[in-house]
PDB file of N, CA and C in Angstrom:
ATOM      1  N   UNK A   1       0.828  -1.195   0.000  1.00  0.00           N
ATOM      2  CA  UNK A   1       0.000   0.000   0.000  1.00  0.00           C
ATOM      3  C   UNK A   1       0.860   1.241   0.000  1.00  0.00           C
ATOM      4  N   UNK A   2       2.254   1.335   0.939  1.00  0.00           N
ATOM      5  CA  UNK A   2       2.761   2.512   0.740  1.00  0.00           C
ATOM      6  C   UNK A   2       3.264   2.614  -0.402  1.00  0.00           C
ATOM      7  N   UNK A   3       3.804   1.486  -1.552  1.00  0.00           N
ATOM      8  CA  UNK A   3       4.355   1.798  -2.671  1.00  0.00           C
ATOM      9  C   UNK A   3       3.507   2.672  -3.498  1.00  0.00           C
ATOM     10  N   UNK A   4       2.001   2.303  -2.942  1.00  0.00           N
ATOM     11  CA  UNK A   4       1.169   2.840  -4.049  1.00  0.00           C
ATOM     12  C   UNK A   4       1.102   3.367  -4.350  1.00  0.00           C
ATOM     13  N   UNK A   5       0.652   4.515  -2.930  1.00  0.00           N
ATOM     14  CA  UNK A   5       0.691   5.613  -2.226  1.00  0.00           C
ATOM     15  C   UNK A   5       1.705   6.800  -2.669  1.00  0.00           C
ATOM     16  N   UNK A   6       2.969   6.199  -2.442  1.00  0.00           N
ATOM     17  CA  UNK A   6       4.139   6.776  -2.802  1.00  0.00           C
ATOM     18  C   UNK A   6       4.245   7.246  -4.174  1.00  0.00           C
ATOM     19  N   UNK A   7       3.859   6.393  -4.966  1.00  0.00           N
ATOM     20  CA  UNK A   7       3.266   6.592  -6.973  1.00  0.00           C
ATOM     21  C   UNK A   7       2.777   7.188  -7.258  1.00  0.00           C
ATOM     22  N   UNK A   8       1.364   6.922  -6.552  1.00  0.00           N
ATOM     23  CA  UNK A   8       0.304   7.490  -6.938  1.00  0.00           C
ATOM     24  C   UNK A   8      -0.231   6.594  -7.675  1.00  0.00           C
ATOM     25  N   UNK A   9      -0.037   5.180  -7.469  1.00  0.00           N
ATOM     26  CA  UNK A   9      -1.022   4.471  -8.526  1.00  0.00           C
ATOM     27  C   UNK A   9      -1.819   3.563  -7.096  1.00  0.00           C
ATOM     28  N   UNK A  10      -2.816   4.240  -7.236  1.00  0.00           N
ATOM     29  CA  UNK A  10      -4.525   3.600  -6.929  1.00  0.00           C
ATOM     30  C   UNK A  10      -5.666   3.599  -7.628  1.00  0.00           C
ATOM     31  N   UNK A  11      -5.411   2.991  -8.425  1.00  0.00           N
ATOM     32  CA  UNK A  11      -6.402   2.538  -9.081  1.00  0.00           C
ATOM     33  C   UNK A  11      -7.298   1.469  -8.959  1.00  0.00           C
ATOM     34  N   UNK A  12      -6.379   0.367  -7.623  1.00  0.00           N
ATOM     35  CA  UNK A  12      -6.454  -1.039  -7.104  1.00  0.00           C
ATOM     36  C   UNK A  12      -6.974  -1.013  -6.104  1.00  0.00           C
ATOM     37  N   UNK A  13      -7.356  -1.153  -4.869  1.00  0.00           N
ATOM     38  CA  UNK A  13      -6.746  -1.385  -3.285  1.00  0.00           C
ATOM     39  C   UNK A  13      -5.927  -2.699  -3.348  1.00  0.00           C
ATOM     40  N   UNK A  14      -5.086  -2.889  -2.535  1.00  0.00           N
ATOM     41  CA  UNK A  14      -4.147  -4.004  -2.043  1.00  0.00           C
ATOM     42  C   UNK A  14      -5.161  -4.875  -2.277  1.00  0.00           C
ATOM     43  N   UNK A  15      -5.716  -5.123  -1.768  1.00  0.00           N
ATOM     44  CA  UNK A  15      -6.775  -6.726  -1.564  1.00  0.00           C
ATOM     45  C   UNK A  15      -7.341  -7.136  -3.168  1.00  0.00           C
ATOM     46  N   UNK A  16      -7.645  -5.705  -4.353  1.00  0.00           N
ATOM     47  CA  UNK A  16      -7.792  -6.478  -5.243  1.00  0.00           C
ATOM     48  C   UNK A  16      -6.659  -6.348  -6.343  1.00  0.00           C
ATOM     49  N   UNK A  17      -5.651  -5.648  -5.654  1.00  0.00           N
ATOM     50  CA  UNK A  17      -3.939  -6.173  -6.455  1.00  0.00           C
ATOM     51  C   UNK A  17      -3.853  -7.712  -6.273  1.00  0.00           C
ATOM     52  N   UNK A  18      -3.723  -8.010  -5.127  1.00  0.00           N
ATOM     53  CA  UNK A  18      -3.971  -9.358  -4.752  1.00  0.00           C
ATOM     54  C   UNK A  18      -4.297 -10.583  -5.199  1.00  0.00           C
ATOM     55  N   UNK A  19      -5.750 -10.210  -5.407  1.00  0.00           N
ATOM     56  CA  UNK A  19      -6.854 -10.915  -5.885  1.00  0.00           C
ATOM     57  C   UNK A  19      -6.401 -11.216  -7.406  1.00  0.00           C
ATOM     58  N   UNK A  20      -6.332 -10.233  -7.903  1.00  0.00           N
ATOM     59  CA  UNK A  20      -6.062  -9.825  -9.643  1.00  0.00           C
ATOM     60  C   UNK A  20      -4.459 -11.026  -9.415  1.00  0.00           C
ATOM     61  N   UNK A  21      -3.678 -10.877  -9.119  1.00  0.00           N
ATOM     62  CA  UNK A  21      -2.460 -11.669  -9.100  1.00  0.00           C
ATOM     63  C   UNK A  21      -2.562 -13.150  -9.176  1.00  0.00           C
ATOM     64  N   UNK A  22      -3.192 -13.166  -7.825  1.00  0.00           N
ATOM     65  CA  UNK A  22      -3.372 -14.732  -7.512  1.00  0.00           C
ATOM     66  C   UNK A  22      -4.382 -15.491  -9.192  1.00  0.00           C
ATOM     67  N   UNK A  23      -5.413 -14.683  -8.858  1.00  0.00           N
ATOM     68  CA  UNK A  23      -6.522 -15.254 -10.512  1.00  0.00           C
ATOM     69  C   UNK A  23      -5.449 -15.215 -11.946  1.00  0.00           C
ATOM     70  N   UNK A  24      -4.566 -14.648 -12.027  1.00  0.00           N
ATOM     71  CA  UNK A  24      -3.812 -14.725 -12.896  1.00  0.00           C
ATOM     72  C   UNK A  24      -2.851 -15.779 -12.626  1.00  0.00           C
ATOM     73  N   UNK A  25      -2.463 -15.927 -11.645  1.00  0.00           N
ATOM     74  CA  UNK A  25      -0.747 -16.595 -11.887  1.00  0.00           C
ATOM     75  C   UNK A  25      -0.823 -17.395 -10.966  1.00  0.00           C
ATOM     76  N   UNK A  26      -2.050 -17.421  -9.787  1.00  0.00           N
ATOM     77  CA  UNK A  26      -1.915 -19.367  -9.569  1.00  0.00           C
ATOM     78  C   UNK A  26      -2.415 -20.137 -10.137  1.00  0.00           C
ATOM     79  N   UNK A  27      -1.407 -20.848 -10.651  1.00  0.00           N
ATOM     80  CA  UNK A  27      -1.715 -22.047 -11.825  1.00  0.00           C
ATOM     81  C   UNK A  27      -2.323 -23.061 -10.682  1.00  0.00           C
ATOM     82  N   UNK A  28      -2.002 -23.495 -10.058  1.00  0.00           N
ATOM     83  CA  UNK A  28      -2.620 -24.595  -9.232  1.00  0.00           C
ATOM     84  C   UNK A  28      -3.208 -24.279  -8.393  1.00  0.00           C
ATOM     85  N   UNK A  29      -3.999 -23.192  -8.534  1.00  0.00           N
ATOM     86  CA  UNK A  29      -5.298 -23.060  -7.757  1.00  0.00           C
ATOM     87  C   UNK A  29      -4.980 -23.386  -6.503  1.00  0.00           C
ATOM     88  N   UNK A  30      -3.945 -23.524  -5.677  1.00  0.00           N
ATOM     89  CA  UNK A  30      -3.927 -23.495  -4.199  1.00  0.00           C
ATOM     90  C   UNK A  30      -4.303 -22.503  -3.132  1.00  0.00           C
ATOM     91  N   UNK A  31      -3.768 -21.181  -3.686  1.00  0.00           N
ATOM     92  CA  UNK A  31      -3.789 -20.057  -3.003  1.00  0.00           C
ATOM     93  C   UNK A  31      -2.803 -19.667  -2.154  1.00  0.00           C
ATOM     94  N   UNK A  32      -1.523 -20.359  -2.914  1.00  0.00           N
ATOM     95  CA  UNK A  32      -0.868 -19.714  -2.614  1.00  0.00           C
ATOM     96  C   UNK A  32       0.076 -19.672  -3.493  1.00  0.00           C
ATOM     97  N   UNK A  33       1.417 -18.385  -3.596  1.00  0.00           N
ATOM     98  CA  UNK A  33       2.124 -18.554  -4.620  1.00  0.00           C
ATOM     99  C   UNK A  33       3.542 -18.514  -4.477  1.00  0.00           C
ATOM    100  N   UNK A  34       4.113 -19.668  -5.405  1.00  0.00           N
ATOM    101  CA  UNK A  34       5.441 -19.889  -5.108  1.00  0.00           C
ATOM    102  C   UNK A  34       6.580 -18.920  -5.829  1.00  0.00           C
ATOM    103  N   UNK A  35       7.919 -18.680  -5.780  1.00  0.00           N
ATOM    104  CA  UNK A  35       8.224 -17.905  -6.540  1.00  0.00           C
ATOM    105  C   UNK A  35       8.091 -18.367  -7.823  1.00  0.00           C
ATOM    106  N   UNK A  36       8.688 -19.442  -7.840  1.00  0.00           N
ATOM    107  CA  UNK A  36       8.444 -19.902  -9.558  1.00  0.00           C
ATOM    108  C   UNK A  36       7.014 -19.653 -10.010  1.00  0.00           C
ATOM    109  N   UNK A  37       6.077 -19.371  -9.392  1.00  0.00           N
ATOM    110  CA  UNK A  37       5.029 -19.458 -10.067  1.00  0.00           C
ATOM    111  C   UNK A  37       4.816 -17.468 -10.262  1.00  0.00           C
ATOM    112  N   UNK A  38       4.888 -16.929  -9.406  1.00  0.00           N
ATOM    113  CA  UNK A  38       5.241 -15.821  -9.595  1.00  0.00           C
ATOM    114  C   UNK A  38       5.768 -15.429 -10.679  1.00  0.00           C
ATOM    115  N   UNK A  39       7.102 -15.268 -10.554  1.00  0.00           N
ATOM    116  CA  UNK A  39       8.256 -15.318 -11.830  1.00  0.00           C
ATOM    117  C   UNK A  39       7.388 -15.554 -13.113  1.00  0.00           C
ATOM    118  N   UNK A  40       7.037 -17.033 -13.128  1.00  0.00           N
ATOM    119  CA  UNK A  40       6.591 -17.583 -14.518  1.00  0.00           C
ATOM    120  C   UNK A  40       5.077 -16.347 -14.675  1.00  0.00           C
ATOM    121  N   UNK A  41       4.439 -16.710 -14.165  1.00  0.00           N
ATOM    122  CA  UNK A  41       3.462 -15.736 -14.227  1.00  0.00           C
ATOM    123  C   UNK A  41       3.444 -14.474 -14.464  1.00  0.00           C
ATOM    124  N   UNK A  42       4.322 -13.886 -13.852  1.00  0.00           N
ATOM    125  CA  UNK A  42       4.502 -11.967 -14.735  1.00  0.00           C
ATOM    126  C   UNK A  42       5.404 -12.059 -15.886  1.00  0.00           C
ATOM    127  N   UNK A  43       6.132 -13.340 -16.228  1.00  0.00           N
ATOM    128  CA  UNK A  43       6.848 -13.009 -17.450  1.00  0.00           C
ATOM    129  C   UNK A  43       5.956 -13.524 -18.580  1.00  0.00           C
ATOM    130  N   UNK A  44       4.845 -14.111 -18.537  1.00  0.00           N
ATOM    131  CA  UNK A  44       3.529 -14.655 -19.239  1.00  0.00           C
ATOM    132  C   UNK A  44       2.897 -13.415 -19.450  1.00  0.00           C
ATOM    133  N   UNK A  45       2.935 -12.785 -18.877  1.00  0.00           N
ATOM    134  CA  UNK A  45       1.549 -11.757 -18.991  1.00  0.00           C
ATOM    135  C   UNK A  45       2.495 -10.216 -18.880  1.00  0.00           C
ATOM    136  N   UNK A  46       2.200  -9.585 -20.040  1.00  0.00           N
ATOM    137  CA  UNK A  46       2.841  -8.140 -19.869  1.00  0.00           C
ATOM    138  C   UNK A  46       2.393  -7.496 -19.217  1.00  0.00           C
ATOM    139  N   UNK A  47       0.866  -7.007 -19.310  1.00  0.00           N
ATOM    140  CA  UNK A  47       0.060  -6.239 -18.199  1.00  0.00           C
ATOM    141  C   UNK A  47       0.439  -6.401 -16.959  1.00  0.00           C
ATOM    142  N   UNK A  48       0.483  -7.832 -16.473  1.00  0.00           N
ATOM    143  CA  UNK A  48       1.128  -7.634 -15.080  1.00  0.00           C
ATOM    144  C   UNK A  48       2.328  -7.033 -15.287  1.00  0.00           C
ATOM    145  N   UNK A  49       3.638  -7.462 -15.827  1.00  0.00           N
ATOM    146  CA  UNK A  49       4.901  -7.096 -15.611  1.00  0.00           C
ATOM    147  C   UNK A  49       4.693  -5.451 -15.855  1.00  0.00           C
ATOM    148  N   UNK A  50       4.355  -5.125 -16.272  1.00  0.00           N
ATOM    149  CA  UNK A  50       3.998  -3.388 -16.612  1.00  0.00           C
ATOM    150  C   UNK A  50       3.440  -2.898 -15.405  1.00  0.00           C
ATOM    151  N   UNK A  51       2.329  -3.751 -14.818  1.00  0.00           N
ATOM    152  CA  UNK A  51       1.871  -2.887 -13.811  1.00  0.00           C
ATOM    153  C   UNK A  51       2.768  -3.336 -12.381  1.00  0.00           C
ATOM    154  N   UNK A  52       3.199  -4.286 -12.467  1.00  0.00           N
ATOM    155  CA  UNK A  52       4.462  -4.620 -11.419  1.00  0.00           C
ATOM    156  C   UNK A  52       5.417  -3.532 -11.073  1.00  0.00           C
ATOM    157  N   UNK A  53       5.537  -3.397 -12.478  1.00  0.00           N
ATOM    158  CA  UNK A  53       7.145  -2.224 -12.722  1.00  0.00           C
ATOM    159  C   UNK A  53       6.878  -1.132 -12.318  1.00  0.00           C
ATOM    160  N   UNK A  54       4.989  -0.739 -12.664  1.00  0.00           N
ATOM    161  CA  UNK A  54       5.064   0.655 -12.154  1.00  0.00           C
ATOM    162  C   UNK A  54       5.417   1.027 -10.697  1.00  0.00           C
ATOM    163  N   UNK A  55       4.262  -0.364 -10.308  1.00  0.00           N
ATOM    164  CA  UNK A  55       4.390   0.000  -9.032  1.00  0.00           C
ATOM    165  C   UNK A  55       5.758  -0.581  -7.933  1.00  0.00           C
ATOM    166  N   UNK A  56       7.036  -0.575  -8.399  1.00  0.00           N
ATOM    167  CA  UNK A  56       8.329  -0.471  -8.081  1.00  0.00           C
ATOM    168  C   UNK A  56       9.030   0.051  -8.275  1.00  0.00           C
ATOM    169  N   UNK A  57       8.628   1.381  -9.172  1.00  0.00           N
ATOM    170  CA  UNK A  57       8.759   2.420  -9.436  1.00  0.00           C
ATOM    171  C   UNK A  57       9.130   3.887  -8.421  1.00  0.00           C
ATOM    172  N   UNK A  58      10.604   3.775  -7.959  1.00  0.00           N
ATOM    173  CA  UNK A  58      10.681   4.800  -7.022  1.00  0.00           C
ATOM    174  C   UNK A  58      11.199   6.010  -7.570  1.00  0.00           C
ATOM    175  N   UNK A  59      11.369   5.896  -8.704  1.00  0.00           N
ATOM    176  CA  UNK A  59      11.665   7.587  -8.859  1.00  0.00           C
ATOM    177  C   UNK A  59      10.672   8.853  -8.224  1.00  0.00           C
ATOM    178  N   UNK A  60       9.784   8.525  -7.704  1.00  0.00           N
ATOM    179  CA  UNK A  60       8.584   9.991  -7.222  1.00  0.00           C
ATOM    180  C   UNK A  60       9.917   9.377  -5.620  1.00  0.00           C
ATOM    181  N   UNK A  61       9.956   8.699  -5.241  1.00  0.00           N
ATOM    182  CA  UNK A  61      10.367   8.808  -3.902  1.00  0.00           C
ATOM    183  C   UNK A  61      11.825   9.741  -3.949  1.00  0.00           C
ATOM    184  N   UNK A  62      12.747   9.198  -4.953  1.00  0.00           N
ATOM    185  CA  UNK A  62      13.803  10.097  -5.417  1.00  0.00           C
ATOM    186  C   UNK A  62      13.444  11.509  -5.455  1.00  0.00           C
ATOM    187  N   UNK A  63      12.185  11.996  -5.911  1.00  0.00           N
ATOM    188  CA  UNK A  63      11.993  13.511  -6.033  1.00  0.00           C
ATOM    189  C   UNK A  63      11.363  13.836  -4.861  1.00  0.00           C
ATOM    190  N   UNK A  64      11.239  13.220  -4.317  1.00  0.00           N
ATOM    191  CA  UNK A  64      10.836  13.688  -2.994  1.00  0.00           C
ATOM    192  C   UNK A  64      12.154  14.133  -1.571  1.00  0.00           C
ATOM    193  N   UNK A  65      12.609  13.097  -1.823  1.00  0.00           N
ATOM    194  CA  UNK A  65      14.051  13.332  -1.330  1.00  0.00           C
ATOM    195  C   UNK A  65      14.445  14.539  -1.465  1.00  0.00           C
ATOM    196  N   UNK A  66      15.176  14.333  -2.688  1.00  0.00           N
ATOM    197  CA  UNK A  66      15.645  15.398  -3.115  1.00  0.00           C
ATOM    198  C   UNK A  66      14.648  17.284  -2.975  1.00  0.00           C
ATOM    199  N   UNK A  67      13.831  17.139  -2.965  1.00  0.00           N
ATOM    200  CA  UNK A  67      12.975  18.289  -2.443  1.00  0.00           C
ATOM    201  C   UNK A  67      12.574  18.494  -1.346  1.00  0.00           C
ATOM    202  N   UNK A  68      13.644  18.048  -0.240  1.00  0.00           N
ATOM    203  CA  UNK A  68      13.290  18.128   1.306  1.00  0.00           C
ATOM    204  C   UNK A  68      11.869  17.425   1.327  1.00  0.00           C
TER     205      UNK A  68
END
């Protein structure tokens, strides 16, 4: 949530970043996710890896810094 925050990308809440992840990229429907399945899963799907990236995206934190 603070990454989000920090961005400015809410467009989600956490719970349905989440949600949206798991329905995508657990393949075995367990509910839970391993890294490999992770991994494999955002490199399958660009939308995720795009919206991953944004939101790891610290340059706004860099300008913040830097502007007291």
């Amino acid at each position: 949530q603070a990454i989000q925050a920090i961005n400015g990308y809410t467009n989600m809440t956490a719970e349905e970043f989440t949600n949206m992840i798991f329905q995508k990229i657990d393949v075995n429907n367990d509910g839970e996710l391993t890294l490999e399945e992770f991994i494999n899963g955002v490199e399958k799907d660009e939308d995720l890896m795009e919206l991953i990236t944004k939101s790891f995206d610290l340059s706004n934190v860099l300008k913040i810094i830097q502007n007291g």
